[in-house]
C-alpha atoms as a PDB file:
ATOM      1  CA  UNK A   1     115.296 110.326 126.039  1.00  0.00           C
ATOM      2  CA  UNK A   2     115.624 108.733 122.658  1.00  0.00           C
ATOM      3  CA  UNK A   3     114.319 109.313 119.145  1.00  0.00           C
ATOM      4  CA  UNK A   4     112.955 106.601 116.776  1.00  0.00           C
ATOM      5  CA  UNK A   5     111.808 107.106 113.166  1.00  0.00           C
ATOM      6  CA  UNK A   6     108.338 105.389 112.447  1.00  0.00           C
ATOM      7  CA  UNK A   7     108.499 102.321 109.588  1.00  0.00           C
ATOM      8  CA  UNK A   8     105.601 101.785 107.317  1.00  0.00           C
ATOM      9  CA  UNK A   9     102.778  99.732 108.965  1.00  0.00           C
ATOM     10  CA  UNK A  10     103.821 100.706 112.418  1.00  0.00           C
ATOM     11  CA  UNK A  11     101.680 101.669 114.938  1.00  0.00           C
ATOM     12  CA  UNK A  12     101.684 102.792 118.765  1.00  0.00           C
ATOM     13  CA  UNK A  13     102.023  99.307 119.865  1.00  0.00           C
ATOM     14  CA  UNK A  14     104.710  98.341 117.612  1.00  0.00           C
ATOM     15  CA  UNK A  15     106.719 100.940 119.200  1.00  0.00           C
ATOM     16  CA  UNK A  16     105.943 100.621 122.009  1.00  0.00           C
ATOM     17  CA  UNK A  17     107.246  97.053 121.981  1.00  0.00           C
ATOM     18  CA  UNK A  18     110.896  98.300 119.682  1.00  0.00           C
ATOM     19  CA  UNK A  19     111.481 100.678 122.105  1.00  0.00           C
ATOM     20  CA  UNK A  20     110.516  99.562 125.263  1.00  0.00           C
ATOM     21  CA  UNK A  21     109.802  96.063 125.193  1.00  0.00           C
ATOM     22  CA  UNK A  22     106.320  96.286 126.392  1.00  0.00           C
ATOM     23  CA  UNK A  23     102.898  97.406 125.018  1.00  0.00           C
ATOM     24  CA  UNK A  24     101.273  98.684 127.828  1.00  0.00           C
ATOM     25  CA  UNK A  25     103.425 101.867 127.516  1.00  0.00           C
ATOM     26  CA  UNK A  26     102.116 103.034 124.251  1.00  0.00           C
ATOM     27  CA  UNK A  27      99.738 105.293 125.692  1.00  0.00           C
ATOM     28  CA  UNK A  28     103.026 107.069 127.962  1.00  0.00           C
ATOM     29  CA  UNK A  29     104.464 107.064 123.914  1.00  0.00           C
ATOM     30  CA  UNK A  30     101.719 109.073 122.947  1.00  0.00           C
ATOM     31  CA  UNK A  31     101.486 111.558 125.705  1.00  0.00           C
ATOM     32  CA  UNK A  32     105.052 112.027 125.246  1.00  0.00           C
ATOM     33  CA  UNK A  33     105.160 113.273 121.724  1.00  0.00           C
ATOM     34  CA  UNK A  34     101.492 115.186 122.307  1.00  0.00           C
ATOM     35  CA  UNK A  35      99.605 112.700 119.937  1.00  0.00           C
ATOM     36  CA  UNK A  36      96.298 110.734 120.839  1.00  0.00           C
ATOM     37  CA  UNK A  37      96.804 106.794 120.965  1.00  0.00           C
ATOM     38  CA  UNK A  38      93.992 106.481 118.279  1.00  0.00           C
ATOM     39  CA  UNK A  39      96.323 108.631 115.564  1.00  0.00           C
ATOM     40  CA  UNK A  40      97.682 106.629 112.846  1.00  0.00           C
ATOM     41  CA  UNK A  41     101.691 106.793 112.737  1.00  0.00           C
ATOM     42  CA  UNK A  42     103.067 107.905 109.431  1.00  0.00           C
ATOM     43  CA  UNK A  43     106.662 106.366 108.353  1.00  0.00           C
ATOM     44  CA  UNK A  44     109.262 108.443 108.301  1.00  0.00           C
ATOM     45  CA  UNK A  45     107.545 110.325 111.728  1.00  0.00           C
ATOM     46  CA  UNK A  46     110.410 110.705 113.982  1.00  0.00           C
ATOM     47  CA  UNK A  47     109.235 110.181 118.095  1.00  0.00           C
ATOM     48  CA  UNK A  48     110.295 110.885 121.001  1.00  0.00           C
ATOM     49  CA  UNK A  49     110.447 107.932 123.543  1.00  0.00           C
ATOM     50  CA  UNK A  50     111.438 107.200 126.754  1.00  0.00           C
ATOM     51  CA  UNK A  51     114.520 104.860 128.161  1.00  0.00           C
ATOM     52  CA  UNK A  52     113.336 101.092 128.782  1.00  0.00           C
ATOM     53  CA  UNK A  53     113.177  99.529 131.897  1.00  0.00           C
ATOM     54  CA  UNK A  54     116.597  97.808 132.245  1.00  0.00           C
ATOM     55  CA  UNK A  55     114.527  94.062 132.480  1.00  0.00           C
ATOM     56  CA  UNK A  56     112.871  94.579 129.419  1.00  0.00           C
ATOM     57  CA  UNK A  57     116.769  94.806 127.711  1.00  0.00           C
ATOM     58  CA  UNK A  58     116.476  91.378 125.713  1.00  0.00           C
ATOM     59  CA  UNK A  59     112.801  92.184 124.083  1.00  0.00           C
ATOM     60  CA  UNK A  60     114.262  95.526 122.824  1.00  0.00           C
ATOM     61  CA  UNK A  61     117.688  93.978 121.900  1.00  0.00           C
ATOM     62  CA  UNK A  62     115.392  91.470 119.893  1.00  0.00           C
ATOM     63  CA  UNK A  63     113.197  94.140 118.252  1.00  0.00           C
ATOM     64  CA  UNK A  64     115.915  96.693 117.526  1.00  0.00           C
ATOM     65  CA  UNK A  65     117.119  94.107 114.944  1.00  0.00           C
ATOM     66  CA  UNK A  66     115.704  96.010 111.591  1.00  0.00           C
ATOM     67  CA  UNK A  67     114.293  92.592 110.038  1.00  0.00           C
ATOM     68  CA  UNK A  68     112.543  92.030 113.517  1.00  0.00           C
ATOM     69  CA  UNK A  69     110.597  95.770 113.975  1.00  0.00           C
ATOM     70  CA  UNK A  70     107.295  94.723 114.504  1.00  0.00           C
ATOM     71  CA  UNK A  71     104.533  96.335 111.977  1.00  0.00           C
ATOM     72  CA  UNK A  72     101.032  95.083 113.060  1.00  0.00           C
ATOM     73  CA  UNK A  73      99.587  98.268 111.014  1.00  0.00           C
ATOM     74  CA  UNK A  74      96.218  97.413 108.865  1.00  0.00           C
ATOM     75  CA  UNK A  75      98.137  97.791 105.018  1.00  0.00           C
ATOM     76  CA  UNK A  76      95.110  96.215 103.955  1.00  0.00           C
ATOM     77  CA  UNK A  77      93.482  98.097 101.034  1.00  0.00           C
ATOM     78  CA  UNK A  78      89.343  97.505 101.462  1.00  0.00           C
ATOM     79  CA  UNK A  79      88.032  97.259  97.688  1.00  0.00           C
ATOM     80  CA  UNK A  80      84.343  99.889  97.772  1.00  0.00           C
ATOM     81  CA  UNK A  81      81.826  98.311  98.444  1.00  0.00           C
ATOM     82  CA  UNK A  82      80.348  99.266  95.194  1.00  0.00           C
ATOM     83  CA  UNK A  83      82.490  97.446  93.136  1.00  0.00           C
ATOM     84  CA  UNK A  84      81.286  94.136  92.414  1.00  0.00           C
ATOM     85  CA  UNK A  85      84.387  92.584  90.406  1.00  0.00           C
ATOM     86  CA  UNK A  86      84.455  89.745  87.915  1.00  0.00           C
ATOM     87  CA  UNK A  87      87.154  87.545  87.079  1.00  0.00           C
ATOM     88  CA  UNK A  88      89.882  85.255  88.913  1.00  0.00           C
ATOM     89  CA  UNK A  89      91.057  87.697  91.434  1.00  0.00           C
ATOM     90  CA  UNK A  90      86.993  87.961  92.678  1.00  0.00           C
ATOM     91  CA  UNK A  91      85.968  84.589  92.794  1.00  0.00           C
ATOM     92  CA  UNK A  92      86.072  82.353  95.691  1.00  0.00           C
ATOM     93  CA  UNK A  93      86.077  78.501  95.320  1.00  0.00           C
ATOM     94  CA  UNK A  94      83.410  76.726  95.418  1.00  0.00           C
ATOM     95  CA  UNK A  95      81.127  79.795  95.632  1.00  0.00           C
ATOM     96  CA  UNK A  96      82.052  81.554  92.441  1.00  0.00           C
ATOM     97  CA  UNK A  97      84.171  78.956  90.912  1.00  0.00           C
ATOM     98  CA  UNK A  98      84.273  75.199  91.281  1.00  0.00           C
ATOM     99  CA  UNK A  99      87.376  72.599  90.842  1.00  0.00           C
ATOM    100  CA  UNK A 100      86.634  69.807  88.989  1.00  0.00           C
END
């Protein structure tokens, strides 16, 4: 049994896939460290996580490289839908604003 320590824009999945080189075990991840698949991760979290299956040694080898850890996460930051912007960063071309 292992430990890992969540990275920003992680999620279940992405661990899954570090640590054990395959996806389908992120639900085991959960149950293992008492958490619901449908919780967001937190960086800095540290989990608990089970040994890999020995055939799955070169995808973990290739995500346990820190500029490879996979971060599928949604960091996307959804403006209200209240706010109805003006200028540049609004405008979409040739809707709101037209090359010539």
């Amino acid at each position: 049994m292992n430990k890992v320590t969540v990275s920003y824009g992680q999620t279940w999945l992405d661990i899954a896939l570090q640590e054990l080189g395959d996806m389908e075990r992120a639900i085991e991840l959960a149950l293992l460290n008492d958490r619901a698949i449908t919780d967001d991760l937190q960086a800095g979290v540290e989990l608990m996580v089970p040994d890999f299956d020995s055939d799955k040694r070169d995808i973990v080898r290739l995500f346990g490289n820190s500029a490879n850890k996979p971060a599928s996460g949604d960091t996307f930051i959804a403006a209200s839908p209240d706010s109805i912007g003006e200028g540049i960063e609004f405008w979409a071309l040739e809707n709101d604003f037209v090359v010539s």
